[in-house]
Protein backbone atom coordinates (compact mmCIF):
# COMPACT_ATOMS: atom_id res chain seq x y z
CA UNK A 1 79.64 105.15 87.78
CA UNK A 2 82.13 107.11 89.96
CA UNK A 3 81.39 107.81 93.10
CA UNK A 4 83.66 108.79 96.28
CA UNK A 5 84.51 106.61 99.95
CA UNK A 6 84.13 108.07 103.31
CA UNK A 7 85.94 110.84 104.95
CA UNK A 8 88.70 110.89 103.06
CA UNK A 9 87.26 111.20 99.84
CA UNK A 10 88.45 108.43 98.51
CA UNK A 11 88.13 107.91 94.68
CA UNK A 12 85.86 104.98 94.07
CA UNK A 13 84.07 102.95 91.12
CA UNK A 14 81.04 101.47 91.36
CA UNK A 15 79.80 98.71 88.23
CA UNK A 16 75.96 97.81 88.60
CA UNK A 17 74.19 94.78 86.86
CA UNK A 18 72.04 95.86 83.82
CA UNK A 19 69.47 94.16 85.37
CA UNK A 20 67.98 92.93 88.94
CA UNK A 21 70.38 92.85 91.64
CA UNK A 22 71.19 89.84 93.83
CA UNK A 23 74.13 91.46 95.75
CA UNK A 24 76.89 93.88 96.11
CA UNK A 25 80.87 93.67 96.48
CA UNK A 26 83.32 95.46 97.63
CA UNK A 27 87.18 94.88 96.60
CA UNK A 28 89.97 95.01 99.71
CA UNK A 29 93.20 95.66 98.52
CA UNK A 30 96.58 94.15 98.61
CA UNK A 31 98.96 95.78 99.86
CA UNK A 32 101.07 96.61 96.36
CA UNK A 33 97.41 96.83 94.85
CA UNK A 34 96.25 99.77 95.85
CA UNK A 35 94.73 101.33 92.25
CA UNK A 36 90.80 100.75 91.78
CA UNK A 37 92.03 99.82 88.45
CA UNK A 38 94.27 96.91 89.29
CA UNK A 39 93.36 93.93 86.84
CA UNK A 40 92.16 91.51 89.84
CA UNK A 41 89.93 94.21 90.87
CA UNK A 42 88.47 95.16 87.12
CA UNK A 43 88.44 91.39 86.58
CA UNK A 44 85.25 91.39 89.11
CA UNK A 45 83.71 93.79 88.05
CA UNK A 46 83.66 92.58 84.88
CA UNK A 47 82.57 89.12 85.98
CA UNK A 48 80.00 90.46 88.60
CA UNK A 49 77.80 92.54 87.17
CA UNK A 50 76.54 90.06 84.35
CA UNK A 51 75.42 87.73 87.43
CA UNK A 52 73.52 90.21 89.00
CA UNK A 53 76.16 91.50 91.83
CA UNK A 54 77.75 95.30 91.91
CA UNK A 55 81.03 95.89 92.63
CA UNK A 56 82.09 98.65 94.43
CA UNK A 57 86.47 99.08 93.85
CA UNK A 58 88.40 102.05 95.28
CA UNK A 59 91.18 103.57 95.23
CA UNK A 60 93.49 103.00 98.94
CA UNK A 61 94.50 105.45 101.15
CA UNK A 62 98.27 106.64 100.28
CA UNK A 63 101.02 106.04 102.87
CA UNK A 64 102.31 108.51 105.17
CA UNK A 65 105.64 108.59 105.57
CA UNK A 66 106.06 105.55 103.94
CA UNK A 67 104.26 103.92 106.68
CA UNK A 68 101.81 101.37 105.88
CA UNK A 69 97.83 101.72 105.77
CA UNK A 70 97.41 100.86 109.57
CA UNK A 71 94.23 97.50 109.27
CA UNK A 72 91.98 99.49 110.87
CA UNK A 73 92.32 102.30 109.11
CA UNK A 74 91.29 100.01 105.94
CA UNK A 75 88.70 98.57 107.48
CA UNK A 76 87.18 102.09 107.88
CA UNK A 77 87.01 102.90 104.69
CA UNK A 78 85.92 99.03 103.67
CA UNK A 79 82.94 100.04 106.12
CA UNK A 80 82.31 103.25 104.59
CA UNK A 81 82.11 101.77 101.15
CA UNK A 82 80.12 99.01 102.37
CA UNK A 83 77.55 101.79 103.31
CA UNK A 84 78.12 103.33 99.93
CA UNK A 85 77.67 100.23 98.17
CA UNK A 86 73.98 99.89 100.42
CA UNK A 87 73.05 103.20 99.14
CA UNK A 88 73.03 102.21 95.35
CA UNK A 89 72.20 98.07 95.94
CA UNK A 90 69.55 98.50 98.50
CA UNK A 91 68.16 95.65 100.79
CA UNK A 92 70.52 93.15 99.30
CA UNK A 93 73.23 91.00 100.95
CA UNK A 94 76.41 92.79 100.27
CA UNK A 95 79.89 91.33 101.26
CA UNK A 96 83.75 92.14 101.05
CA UNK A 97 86.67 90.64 98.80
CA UNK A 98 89.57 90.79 100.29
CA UNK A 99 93.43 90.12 98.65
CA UNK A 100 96.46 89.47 100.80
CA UNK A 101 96.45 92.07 103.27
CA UNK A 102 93.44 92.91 102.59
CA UNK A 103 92.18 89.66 103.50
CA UNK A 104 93.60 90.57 106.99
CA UNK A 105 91.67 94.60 107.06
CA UNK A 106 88.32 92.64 105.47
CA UNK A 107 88.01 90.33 108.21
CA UNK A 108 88.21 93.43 111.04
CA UNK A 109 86.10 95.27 109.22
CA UNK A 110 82.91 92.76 109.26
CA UNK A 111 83.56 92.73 113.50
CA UNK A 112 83.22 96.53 112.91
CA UNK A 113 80.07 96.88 110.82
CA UNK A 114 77.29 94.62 108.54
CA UNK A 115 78.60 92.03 106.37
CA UNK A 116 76.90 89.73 104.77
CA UNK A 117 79.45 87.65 103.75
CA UNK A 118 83.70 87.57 102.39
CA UNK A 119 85.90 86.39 99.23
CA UNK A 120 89.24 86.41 100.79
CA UNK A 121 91.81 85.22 98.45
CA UNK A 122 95.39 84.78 99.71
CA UNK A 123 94.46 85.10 103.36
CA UNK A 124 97.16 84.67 106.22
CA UNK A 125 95.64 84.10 109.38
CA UNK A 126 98.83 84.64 111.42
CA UNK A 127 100.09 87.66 112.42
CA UNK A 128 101.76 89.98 110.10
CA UNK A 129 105.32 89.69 111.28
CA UNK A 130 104.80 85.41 111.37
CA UNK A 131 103.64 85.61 107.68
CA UNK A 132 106.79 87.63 106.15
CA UNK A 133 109.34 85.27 108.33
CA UNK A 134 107.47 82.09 105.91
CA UNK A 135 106.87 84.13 103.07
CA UNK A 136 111.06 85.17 103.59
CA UNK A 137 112.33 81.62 104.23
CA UNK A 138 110.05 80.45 101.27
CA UNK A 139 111.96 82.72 99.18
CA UNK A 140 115.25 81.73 100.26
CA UNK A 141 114.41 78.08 100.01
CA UNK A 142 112.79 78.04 96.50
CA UNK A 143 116.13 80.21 95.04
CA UNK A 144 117.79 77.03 96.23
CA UNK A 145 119.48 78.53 100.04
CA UNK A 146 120.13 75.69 102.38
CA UNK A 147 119.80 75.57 106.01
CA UNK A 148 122.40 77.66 106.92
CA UNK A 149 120.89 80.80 105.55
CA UNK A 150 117.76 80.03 106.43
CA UNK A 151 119.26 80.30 110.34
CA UNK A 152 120.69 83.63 109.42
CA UNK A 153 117.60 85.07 107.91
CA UNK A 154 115.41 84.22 110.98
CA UNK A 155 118.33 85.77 113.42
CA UNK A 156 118.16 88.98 111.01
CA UNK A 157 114.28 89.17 111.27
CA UNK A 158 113.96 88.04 114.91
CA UNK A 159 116.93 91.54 115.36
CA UNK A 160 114.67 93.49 112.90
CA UNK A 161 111.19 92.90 114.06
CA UNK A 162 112.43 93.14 117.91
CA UNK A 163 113.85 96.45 116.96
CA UNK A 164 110.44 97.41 115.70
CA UNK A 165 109.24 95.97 119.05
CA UNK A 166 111.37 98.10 121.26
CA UNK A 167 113.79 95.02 122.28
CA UNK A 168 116.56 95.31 120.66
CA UNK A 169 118.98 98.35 119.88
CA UNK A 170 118.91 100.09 116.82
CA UNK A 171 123.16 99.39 116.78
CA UNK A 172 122.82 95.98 116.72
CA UNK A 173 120.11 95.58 114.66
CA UNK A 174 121.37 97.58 111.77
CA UNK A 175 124.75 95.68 112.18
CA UNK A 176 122.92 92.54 111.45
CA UNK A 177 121.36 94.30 108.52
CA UNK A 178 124.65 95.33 107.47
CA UNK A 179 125.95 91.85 107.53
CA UNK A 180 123.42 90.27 105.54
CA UNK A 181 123.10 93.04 103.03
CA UNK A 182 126.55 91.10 101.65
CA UNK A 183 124.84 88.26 101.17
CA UNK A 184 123.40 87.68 97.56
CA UNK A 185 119.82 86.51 99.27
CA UNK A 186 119.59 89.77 101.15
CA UNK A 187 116.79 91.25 98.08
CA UNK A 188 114.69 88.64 99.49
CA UNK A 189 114.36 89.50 102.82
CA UNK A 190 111.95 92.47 102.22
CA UNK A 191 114.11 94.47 104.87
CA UNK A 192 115.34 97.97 104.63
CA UNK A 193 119.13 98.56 103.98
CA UNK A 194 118.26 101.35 107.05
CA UNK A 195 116.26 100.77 109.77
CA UNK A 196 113.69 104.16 110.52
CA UNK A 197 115.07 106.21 113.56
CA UNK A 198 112.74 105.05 116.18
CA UNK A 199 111.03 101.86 116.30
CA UNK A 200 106.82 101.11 116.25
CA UNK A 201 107.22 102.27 112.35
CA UNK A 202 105.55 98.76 111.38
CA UNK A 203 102.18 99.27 112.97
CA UNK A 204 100.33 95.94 112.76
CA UNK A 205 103.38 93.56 113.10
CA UNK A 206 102.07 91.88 115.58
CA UNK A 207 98.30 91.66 114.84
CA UNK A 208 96.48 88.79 115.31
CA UNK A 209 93.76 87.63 113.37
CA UNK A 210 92.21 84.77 115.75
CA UNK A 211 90.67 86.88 118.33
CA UNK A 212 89.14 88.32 114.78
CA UNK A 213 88.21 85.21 113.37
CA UNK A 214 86.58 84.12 116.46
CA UNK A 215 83.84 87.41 115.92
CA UNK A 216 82.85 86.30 112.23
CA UNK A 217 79.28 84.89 111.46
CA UNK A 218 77.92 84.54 107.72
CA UNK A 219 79.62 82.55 105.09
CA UNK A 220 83.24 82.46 103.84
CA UNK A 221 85.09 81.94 100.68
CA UNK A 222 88.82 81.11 100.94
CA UNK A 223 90.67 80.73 98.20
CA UNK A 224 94.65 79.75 98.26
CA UNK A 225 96.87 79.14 95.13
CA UNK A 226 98.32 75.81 95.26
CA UNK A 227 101.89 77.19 95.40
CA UNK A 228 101.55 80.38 97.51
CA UNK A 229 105.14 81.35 98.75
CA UNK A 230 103.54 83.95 100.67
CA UNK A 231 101.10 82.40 102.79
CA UNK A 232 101.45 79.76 105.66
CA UNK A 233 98.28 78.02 104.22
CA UNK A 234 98.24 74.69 106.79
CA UNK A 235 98.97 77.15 109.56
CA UNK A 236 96.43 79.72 108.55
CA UNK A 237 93.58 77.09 107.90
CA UNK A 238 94.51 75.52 111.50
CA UNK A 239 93.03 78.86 112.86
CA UNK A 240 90.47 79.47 110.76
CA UNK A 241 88.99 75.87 111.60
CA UNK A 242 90.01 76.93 115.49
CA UNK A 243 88.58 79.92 116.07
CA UNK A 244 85.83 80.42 113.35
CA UNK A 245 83.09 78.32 114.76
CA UNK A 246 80.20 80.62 114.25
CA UNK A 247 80.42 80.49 110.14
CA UNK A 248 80.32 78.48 106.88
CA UNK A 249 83.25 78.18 105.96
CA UNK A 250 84.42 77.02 101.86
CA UNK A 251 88.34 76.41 101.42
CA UNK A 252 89.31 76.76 97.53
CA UNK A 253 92.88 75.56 96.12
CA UNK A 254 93.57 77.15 92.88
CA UNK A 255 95.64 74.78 90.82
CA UNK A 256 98.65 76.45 88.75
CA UNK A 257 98.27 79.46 90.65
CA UNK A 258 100.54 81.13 93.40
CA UNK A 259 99.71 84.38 95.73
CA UNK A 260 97.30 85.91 92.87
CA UNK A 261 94.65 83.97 91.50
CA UNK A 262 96.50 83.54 87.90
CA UNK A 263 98.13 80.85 85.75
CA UNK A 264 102.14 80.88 85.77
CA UNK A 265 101.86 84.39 88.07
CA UNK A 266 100.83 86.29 85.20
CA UNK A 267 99.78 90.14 86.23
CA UNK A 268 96.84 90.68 83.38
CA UNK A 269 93.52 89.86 83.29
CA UNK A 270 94.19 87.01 80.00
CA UNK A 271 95.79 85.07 83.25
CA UNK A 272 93.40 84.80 85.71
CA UNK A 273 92.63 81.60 86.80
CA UNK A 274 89.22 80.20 85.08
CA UNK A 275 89.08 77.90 87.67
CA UNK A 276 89.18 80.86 90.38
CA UNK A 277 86.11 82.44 88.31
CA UNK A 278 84.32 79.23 88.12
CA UNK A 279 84.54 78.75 91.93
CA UNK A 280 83.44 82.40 92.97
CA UNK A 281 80.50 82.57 90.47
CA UNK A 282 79.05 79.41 91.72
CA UNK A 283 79.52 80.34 95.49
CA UNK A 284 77.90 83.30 94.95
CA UNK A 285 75.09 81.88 93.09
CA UNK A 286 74.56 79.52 96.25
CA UNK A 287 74.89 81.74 98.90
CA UNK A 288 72.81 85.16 97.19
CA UNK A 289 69.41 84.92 96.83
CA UNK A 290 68.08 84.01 93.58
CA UNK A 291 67.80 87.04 90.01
């Protein structure tokens, strides 16, 4: 059934079980994800809802400006669907999925209102700015760059995100840009040809997720692709085990998978991981209540 998120009106889907309900779900998105229709979010609710647990997917808010979503302007509407979801599900445990970024808005939102419990697949716990200079340098590294451009990506990053910061000039930061935008690695950086006009334009650069972490009770699902370029896994997993103290927490690694939770990177529902279905349908069956 459609229905519509908070405020903004956001357009939303919600798929029910034909029968009883054990609990509800609502889909976080990534970043590039931002359709209700993307294939990892119409792969759960076609995997849900014969289990007994809704799903509740929605479309993101658009940018402005081409400025990012700010996080807690995600995890508002992850709340407000959250209290959609409760209006349809009832007096059920209902939780939050959460891809890439939105691994990062789903964990501020349930500090922000009820959650029962999150699926957060591909989830950096560093900040923002600390998970594109790995993700970056990955790149670089697995299209075969040695050490010496490695150097000159993190001096063109450090420039860039200290622009962002207020630190450094906007001369000399775009004159590192222009530098590096000679160099055949510079589609990999993920950096503008032109920095914006004033700085601040990347809004949670610096968040950090441990203070976050720290706030979480209820049970977690984390689930990493063997071969994530993206993600600083053994730095991410350092905090989680840090901070997180007050939850139950389940670490997944998806074999043959990278960022997504798909065999060989594939983008279509054929390629998701049966593994990665396997693993959420059975920690769901253990931690909702019984059909």
């Amino acid at each position: 059934m459609e229905t519509t998120i908070g405020a903004a009106g956001l357009p939303g889907m919600l798929d029910l079980p034909a029968g009883p309900v054990r609990g509800g779900l609502v889909v976080v998105h990534g970043s590039h994800a931002g359709q209700r229709s993307h294939f990892l979010y119409a792969h759960l609710a076609r995997l849900l809802p014969p289990a007994g647990i809704a799903v509740l997917r929605y479309d993101r808010r658009p940018r402005v400006d081409g400025h990012d979503v700010p996080l807690a302007d995600q995890a508002e509407d992850a709340c407000a669907a959250l209290a959609e979801l409760r209006r349809h599900v009832g007096a059920v445990p209902v939780g939050l999925w959460g891809f890439s970024q939105g691994a990062w808005a789903a964990t501020l939102a349930a500090t922000r209102c009820p959650v029962d419990f999150l699926v957060l697949v591909g989830c950096s716990a560093v900040s923002p700015a600390a998970q594109m200079r790995y993700a970056t340098a990955e790149q670089l590294r697995r299209h075969g760059y040695g050490p010496a451009d490695l150097a000159e990506l993190a001096e063109l990053r450090r420039l860039a995100e200290g622009y962002q910061r207020g630190e450094v000039s906007r001369p000399a930061a775009q004159a590192a840009l222009d530098a590096a935008a000679r160099r055949r690695w510079f589609p990999l950086t993920f950096l503008p040809d032109e920095l914006p006009e004033r700085p601040g334009a990347w809004t949670d650069m610096d968040h950090d997720p441990a203070p976050v972490l720290a706030r979480l009770t209820g049970p977690v699902l984390l689930c990493y692709g063997e071969t994530d370029a993206w993600i600083p896994i053994e730095d991410s997993l350092a905090v989680w085990r840090r901070t997180a103290r007050n939850i139950e927490l389940t670490v997944a690694r998806l074999a043959g998978c990278d960022h997504a939770p798909t065999l060989g990177e594939s983008e279509d529902l054929d390629g998701v991981s049966p593994q990665y279905e396997r693993l959420l349908l059975d920690w769901l069956d253990r931690t909702l209540p019984p059909g």
